[in-house]
N, C-alpha and C. Protein backbone atom coordinates (compact mmCIF):
# COMPACT_ATOMS: atom_id res chain seq x y z
N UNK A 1 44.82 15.08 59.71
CA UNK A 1 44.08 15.03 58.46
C UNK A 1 44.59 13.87 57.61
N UNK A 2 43.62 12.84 57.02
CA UNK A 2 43.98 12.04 56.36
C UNK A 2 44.06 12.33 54.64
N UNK A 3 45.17 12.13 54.42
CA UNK A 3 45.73 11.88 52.84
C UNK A 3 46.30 10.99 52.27
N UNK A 4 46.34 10.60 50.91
CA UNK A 4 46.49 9.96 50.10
C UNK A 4 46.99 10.58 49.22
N UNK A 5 47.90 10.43 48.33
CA UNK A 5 48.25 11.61 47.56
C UNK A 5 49.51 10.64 46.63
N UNK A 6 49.11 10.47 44.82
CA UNK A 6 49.26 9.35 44.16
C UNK A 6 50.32 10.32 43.39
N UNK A 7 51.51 9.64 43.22
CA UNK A 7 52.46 10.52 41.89
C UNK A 7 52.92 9.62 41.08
N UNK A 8 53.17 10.17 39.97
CA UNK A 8 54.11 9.37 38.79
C UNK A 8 53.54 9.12 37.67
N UNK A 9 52.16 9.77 36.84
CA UNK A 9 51.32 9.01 36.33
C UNK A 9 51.99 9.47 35.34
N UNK A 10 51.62 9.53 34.06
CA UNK A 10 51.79 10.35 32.48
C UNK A 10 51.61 10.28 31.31
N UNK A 11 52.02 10.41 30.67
CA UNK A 11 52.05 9.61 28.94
C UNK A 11 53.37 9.01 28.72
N UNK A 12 52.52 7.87 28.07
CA UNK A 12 54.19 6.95 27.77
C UNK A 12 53.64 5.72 26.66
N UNK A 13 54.48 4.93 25.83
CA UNK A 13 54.19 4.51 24.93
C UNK A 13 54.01 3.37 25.18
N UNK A 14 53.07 2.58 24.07
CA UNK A 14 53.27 1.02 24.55
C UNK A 14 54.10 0.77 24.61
N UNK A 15 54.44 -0.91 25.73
CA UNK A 15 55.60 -0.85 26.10
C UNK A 15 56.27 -0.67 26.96
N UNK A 16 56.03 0.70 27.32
CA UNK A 16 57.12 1.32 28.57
C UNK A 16 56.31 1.02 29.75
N UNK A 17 57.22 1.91 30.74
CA UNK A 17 57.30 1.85 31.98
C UNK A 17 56.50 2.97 32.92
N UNK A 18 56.16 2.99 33.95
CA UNK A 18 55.59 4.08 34.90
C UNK A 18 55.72 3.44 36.09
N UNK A 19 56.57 4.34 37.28
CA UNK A 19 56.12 3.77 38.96
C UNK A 19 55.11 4.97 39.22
N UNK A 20 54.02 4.37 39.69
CA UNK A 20 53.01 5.20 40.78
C UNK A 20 53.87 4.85 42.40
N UNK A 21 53.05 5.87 42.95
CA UNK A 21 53.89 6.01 44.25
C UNK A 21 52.71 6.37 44.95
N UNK A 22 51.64 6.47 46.16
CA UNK A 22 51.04 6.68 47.62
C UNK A 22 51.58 7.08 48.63
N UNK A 23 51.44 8.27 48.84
CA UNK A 23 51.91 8.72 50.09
C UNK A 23 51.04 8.81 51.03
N UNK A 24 51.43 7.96 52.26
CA UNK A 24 50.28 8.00 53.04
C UNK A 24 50.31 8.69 54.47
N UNK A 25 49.09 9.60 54.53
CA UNK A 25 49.67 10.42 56.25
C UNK A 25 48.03 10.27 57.36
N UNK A 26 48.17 10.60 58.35
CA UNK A 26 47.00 10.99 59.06
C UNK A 26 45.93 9.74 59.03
N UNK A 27 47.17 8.62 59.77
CA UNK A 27 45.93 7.22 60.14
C UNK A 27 47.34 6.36 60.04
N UNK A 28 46.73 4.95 61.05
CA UNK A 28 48.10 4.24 61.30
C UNK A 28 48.16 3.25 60.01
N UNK A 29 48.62 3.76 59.52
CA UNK A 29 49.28 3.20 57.84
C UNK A 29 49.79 1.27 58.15
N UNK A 30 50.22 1.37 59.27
CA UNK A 30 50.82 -0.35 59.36
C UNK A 30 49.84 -1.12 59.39
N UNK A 31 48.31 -0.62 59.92
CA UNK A 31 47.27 -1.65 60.16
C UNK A 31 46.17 -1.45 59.45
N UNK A 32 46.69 -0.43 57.78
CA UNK A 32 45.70 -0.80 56.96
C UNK A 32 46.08 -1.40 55.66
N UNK A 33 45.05 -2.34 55.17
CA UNK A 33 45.49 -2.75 53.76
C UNK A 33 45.58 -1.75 52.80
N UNK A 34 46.40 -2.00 51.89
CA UNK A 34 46.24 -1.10 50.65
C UNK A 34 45.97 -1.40 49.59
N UNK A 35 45.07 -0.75 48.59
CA UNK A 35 44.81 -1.40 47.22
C UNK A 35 45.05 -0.09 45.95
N UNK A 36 45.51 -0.61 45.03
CA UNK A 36 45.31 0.37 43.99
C UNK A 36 44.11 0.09 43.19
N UNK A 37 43.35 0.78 42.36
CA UNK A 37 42.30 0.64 41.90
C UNK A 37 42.56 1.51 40.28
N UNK A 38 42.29 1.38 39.39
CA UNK A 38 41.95 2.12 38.40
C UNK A 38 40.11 2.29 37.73
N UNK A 39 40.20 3.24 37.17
CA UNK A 39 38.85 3.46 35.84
C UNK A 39 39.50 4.50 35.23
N UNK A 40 38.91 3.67 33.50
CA UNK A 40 39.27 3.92 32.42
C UNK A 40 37.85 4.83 32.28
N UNK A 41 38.34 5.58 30.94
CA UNK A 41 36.38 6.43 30.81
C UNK A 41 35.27 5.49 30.43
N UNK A 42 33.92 5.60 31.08
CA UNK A 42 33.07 5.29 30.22
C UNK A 42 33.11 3.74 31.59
N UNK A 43 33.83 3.53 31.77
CA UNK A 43 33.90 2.34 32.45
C UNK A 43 34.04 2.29 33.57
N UNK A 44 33.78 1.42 34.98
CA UNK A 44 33.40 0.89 36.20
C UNK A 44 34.96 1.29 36.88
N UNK A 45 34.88 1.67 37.74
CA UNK A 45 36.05 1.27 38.71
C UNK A 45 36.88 -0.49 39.01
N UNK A 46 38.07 -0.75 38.36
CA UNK A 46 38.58 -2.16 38.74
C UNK A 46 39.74 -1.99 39.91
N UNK A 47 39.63 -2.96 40.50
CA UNK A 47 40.76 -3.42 41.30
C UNK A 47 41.44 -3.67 40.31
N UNK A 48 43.02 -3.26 41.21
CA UNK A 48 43.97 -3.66 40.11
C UNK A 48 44.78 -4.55 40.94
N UNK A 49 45.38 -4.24 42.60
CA UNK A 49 46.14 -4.55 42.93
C UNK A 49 45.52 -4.55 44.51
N UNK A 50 46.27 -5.34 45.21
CA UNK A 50 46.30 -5.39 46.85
C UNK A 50 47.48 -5.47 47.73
N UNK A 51 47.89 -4.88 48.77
CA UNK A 51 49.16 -5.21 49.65
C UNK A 51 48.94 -4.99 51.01
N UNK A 52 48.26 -6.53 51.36
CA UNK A 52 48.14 -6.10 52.92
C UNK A 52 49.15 -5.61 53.80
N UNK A 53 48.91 -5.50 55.23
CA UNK A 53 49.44 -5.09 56.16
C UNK A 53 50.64 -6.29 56.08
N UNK A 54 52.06 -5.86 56.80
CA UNK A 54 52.72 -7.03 57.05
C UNK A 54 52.48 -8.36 57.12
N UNK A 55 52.60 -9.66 57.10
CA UNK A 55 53.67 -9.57 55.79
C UNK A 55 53.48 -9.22 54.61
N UNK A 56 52.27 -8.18 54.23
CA UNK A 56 52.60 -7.48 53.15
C UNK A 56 52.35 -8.73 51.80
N UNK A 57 50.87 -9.67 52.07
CA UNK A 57 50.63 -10.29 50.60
C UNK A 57 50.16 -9.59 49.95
N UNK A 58 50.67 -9.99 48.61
CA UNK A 58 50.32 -9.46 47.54
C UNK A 58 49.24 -9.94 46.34
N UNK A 59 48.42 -9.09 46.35
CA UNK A 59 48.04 -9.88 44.62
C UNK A 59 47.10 -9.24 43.52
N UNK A 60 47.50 -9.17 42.43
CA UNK A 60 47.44 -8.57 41.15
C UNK A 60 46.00 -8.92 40.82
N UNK A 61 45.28 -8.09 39.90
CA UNK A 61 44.54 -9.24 38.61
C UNK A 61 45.15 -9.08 37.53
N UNK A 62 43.83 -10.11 36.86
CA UNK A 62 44.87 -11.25 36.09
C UNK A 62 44.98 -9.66 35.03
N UNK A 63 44.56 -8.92 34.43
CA UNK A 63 44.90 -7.89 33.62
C UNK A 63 46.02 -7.80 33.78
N UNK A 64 46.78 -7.40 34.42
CA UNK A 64 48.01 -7.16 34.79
C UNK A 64 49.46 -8.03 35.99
N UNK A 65 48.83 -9.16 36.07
CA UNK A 65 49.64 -10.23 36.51
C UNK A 65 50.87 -10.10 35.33
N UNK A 66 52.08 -10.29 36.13
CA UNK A 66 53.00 -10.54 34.96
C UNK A 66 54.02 -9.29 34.60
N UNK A 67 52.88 -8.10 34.75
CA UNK A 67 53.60 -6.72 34.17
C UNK A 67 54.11 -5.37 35.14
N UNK A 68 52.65 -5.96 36.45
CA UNK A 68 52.41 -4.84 36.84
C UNK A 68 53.62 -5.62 38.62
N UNK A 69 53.73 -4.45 39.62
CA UNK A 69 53.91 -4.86 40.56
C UNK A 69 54.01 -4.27 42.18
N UNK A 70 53.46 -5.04 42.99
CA UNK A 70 52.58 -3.42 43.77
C UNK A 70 53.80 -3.95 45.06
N UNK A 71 53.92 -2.97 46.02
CA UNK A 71 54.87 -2.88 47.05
C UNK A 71 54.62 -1.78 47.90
N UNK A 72 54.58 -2.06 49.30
CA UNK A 72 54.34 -0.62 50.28
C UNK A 72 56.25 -0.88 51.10
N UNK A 73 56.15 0.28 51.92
CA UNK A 73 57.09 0.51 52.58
C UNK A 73 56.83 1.25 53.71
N UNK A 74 56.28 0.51 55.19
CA UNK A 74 55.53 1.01 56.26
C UNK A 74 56.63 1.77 56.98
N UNK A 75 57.98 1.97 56.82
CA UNK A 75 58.74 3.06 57.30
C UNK A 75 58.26 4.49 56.80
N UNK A 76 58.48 4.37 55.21
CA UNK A 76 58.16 5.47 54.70
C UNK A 76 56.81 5.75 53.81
N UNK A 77 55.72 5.12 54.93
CA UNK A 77 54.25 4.79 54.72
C UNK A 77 53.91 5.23 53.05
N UNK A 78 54.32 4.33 52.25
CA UNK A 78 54.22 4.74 50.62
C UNK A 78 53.67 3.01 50.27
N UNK A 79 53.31 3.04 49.15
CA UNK A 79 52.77 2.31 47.97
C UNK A 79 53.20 2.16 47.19
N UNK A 80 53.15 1.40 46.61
CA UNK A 80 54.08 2.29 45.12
C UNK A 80 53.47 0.75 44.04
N UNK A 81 53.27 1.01 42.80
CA UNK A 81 52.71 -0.07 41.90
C UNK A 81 53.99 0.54 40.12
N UNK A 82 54.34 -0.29 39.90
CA UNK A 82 55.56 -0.37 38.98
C UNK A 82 54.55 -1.38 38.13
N UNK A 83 54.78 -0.49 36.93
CA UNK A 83 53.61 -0.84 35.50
C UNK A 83 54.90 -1.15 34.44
N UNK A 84 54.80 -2.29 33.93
CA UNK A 84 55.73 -2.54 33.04
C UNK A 84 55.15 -2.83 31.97
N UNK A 85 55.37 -2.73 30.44
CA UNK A 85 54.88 -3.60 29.27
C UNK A 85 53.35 -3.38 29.24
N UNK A 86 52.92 -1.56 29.40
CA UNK A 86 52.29 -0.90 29.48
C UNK A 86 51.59 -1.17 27.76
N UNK A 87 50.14 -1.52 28.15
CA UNK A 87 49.29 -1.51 27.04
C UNK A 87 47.86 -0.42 26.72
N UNK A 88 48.17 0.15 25.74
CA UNK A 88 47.03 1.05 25.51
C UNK A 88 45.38 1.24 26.70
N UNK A 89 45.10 -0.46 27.47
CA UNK A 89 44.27 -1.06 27.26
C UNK A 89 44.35 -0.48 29.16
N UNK A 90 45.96 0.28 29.21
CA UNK A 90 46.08 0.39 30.87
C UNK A 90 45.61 2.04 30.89
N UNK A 91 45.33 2.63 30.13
CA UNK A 91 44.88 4.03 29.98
C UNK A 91 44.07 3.96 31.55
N UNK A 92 44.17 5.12 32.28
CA UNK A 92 42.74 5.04 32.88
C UNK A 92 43.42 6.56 34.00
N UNK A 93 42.50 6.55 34.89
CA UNK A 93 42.92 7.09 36.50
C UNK A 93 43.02 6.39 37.72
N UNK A 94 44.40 6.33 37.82
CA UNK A 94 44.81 5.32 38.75
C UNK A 94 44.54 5.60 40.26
N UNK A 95 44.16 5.41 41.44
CA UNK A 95 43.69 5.55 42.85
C UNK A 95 44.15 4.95 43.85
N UNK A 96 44.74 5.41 44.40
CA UNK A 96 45.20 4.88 45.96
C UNK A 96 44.31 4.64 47.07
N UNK A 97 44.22 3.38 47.55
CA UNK A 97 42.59 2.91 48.43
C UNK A 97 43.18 2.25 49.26
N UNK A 98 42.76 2.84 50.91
CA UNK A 98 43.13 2.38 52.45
C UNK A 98 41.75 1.87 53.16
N UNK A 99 42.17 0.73 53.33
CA UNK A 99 41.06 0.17 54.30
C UNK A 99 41.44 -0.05 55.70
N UNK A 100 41.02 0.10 57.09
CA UNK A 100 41.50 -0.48 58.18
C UNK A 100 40.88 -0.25 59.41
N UNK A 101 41.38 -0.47 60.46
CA UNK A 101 40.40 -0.15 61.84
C UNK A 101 40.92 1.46 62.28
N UNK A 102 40.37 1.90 62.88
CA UNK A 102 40.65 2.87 63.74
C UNK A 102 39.69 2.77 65.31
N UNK A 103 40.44 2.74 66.25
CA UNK A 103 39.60 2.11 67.45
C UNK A 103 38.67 1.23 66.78
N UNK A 104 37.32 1.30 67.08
CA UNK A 104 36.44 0.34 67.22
C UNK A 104 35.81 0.62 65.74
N UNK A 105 36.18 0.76 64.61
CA UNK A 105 35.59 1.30 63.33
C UNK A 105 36.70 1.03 62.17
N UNK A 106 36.13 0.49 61.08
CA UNK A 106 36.68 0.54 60.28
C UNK A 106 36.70 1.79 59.14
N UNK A 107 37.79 2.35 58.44
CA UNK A 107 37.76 3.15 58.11
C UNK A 107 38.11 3.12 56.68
N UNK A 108 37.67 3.56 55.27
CA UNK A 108 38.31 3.86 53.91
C UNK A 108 38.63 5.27 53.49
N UNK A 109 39.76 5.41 52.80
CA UNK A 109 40.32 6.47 52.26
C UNK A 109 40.68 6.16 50.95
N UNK A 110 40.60 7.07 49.54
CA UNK A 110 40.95 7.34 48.57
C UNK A 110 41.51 8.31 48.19
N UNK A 111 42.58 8.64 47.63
CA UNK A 111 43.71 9.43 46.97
C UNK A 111 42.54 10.31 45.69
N UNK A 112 43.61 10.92 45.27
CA UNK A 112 42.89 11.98 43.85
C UNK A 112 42.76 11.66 43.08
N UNK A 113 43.48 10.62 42.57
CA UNK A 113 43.93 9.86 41.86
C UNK A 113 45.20 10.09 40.87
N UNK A 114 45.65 9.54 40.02
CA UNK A 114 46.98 10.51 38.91
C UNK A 114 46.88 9.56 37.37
N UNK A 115 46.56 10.57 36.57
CA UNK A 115 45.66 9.78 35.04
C UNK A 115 47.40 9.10 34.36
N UNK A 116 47.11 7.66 34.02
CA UNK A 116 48.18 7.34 33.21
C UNK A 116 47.27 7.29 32.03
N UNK A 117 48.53 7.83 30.75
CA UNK A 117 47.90 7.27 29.19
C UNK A 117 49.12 6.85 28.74
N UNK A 118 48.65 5.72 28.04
CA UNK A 118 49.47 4.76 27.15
C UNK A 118 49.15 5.09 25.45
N UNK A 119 49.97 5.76 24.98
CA UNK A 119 49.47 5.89 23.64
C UNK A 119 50.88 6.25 23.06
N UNK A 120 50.90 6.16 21.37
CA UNK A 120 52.14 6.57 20.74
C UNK A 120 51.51 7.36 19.79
């Protein structure tokens, strides 16, 4: 059974800090890309982040270039995106998103997601 399953979200003030974390099971995790994604209410689903398969490039948008910073770890098939200098403006529900082959098919998976709010 395939899962996704996102921790770390919460309330925290401008400013601070939050690591999200992806745990990933049930599909070969090394040969899919990973992306985090957020939506805020009222508003569209954005990419936030990408970390392909080994070597594992990376890259942000520009919203969060600078603050944010995404990293997997294909031993212990996780994700993980480290939010720094957290702005009101990062409110949303954050999502863990797998793209990749399986035999002859490509396959996507999404997490539950885990709501961060930025507020004081």
């Amino acid at each position: 059974q395939v899962q996704l399953v996102e921790s770390g979200g919460g309330l925290v003030q401008p400013g601070g800090s939050l690591k999200l974390s992806c745990a990933a099971s049930g599909f070969e995790f090394g040969v899919y890309n990973m992306k985090w994604f957020r939506q805020a209410p009222g508003k569209e689903r954005e990419l936030v982040a990408i970390v392909t398969t080994p070597p594992s490039r990376k890259t942000l948008s520009d919203s969060v270039k600078g603050r944010f910073t995404v990293a997997r770890d294909d031993v212990k098939r996780t994700i993980s995106l480290l939010m720094n200098d957290l702005k009101p403006e990062d409110t949303a529900v954050y999502y863990c998103y797998a793209h990749g082959p399986t035999g002859l098919f490509y396959n996507e998976y999404w997490g539950q997601g885990t709501q961060v709010t930025v507020s004081s």
